[in-house]
N, C-alpha and C. Protein backbone atom coordinates (compact mmCIF):
# COMPACT_ATOMS: atom_id res chain seq x y z
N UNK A 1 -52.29 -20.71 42.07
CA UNK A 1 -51.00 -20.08 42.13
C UNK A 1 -50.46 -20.19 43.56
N UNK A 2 -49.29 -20.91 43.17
CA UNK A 2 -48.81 -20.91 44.89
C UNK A 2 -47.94 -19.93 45.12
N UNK A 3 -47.90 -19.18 46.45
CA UNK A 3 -47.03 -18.07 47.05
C UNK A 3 -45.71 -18.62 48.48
N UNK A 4 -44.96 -18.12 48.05
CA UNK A 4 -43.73 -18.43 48.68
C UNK A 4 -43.67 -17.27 50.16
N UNK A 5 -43.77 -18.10 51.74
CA UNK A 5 -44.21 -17.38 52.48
C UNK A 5 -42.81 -17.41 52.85
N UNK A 6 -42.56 -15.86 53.78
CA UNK A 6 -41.03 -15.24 53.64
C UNK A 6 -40.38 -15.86 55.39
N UNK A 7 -39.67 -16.62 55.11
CA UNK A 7 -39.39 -16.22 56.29
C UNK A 7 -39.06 -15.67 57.69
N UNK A 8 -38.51 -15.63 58.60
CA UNK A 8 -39.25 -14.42 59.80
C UNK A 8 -37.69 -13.36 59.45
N UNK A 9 -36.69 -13.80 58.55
CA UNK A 9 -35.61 -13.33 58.11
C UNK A 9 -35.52 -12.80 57.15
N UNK A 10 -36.39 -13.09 56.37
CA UNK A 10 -36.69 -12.37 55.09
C UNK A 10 -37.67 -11.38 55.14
N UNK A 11 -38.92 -11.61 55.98
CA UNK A 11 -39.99 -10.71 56.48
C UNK A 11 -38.98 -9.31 56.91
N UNK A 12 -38.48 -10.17 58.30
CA UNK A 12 -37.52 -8.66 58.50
C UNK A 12 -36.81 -7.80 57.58
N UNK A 13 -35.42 -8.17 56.75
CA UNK A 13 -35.45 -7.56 55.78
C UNK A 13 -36.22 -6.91 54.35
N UNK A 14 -37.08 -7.26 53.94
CA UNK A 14 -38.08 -6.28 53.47
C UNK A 14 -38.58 -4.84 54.36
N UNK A 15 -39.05 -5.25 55.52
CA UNK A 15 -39.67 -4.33 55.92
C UNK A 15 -38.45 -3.49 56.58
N UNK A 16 -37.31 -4.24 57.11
CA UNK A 16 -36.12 -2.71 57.21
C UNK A 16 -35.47 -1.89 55.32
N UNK A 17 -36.01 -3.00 54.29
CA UNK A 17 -35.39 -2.25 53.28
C UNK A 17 -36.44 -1.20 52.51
N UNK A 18 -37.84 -1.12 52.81
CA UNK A 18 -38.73 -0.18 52.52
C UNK A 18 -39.35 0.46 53.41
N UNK A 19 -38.42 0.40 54.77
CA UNK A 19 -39.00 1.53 55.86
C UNK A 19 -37.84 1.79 56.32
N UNK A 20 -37.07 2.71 57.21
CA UNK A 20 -36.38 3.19 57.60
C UNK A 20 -36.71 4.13 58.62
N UNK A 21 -37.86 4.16 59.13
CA UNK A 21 -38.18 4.74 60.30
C UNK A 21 -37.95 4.09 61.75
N UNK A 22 -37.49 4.37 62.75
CA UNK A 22 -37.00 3.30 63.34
C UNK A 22 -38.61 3.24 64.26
N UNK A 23 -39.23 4.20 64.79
CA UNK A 23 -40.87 4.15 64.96
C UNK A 23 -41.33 3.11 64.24
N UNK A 24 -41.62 3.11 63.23
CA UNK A 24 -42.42 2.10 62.31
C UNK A 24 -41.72 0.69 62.49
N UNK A 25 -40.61 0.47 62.20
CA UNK A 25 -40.04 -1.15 62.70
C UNK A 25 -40.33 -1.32 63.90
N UNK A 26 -40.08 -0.48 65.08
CA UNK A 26 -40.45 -0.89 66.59
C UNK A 26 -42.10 -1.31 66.31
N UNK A 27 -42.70 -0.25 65.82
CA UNK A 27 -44.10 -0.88 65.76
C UNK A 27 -44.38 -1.91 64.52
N UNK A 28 -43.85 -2.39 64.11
CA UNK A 28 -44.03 -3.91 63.46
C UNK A 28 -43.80 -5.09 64.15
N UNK A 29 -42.29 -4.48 65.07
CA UNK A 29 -41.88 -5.58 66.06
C UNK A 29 -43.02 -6.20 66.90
N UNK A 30 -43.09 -4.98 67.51
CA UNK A 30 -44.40 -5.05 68.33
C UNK A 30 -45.64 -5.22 67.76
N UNK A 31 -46.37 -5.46 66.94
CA UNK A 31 -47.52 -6.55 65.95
C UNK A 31 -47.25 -7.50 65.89
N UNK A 32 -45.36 -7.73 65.56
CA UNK A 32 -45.37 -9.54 65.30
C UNK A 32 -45.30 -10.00 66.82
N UNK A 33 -44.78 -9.33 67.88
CA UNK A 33 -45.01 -10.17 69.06
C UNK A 33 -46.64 -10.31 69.25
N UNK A 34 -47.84 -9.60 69.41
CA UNK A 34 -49.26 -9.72 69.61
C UNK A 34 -49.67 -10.54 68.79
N UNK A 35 -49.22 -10.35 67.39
CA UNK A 35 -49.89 -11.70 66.49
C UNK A 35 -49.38 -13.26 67.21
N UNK A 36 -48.02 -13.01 67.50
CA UNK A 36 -47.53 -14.17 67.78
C UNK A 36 -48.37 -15.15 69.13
N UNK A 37 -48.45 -13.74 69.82
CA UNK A 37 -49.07 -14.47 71.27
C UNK A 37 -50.54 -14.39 70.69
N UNK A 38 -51.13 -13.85 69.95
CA UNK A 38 -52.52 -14.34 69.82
C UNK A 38 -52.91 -15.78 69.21
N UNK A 39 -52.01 -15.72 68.29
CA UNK A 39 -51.59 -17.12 67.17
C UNK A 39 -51.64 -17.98 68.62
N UNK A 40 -50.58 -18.55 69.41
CA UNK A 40 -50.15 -19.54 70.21
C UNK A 40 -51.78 -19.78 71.25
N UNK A 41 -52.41 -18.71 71.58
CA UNK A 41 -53.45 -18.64 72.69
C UNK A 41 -54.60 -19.35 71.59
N UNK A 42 -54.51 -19.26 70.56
CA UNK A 42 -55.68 -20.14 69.97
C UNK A 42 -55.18 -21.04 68.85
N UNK A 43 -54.43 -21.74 69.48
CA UNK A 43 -53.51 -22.66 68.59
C UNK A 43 -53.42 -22.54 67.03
N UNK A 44 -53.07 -21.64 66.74
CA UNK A 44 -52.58 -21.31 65.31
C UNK A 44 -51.27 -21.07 64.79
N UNK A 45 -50.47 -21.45 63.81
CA UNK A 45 -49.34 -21.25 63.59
C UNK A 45 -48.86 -19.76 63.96
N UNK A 46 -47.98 -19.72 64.70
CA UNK A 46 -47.30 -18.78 65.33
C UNK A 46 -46.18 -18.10 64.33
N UNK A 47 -45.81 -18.53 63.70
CA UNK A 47 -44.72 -18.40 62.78
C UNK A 47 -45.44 -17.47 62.16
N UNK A 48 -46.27 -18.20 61.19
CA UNK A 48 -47.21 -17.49 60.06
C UNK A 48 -47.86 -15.95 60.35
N UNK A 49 -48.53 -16.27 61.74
CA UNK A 49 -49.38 -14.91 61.78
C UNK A 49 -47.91 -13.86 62.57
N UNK A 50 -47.13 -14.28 62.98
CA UNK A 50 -45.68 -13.55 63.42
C UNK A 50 -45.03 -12.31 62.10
N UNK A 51 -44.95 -13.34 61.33
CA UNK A 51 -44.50 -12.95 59.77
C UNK A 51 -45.47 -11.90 59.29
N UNK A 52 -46.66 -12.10 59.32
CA UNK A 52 -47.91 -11.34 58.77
C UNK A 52 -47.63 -10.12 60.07
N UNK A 53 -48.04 -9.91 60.96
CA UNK A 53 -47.83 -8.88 61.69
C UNK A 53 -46.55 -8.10 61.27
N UNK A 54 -45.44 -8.84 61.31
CA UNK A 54 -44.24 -7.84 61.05
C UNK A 54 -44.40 -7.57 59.85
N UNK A 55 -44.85 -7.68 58.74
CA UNK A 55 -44.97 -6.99 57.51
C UNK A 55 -46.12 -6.52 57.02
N UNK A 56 -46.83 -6.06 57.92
CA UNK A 56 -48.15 -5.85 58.05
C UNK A 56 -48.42 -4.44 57.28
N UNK A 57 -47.50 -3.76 57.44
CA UNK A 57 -47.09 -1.77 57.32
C UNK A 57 -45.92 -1.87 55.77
N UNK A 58 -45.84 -3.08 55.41
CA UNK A 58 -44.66 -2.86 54.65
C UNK A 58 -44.01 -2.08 53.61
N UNK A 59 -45.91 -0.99 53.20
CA UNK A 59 -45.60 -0.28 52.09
C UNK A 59 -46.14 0.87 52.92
N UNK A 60 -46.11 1.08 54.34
CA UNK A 60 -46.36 2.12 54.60
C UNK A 60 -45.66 4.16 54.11
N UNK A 61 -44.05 3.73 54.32
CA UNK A 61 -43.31 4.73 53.94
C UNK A 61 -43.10 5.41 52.31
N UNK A 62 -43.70 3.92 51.48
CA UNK A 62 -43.71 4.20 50.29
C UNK A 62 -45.02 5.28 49.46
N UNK A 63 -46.17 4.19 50.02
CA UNK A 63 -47.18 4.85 49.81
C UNK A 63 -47.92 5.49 50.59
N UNK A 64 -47.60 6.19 51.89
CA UNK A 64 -48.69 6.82 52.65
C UNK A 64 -47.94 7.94 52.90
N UNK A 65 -46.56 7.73 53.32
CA UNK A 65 -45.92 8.98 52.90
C UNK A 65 -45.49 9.44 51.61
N UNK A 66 -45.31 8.90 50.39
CA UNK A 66 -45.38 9.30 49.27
C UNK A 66 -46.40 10.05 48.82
N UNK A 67 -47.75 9.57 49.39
CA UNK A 67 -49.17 10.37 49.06
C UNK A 67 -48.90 11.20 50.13
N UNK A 68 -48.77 11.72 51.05
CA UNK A 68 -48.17 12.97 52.12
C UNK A 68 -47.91 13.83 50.91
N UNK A 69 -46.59 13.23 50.26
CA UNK A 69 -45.56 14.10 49.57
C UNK A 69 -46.14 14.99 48.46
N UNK A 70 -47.27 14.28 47.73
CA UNK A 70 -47.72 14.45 46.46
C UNK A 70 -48.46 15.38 47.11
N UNK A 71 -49.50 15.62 48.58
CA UNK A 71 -50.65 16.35 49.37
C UNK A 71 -49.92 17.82 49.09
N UNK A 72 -49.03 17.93 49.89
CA UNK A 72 -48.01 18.74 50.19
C UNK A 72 -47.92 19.96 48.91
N UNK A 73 -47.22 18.90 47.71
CA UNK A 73 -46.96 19.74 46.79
C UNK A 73 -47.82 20.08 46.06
N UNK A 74 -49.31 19.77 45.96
CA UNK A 74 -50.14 19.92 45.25
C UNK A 74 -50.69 21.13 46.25
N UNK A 75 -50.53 21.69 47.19
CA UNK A 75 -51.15 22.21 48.39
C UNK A 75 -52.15 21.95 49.20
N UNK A 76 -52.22 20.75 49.55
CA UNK A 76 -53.15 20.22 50.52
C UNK A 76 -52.47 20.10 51.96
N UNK A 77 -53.14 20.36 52.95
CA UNK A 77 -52.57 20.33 54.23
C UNK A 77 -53.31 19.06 54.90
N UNK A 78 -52.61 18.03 55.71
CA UNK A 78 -53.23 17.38 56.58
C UNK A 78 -53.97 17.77 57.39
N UNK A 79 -55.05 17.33 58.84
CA UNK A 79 -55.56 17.66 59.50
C UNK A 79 -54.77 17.70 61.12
């Protein structure tokens, strides 16, 4: 099965249309720059692991704060 890899334009939009934290995009930004410079320092496609870093969190707001949400109302408190 082949998978259709997103470009660094499409990467971005996903991850601004299922996050909206502006914290969480800065820190994606900042993954795809470290992937990027790690990628280039050991000659690996830069693009690729760029893309993978910035969408690295992509279901973070959905499902980690959704399970928050469910903690919450069920009465569980974080630590």
């Amino acid at each position: 099965m082949a998978s259709k890899i997103p470009s660094r334009e499409e990467a971005y939009a996903l991850l601004t249309k299922y996050n909206k934290n502006d914290s969480l995009i800065k820190h994606a930004l900042a993954v795809e720059g470290v992937m990027r410079y790690c990628a280039r320092k050991r000659g690996e496609d830069e693009e690729k692991w760029g893309i993978i870093g910035l969408i690295h969190d992509l279901d973070y707001e959905t499902i980690i704060m959704g399970m928050r949400d469910v903690a919450e109302e069920i009465g569980l408190k974080g630590g």
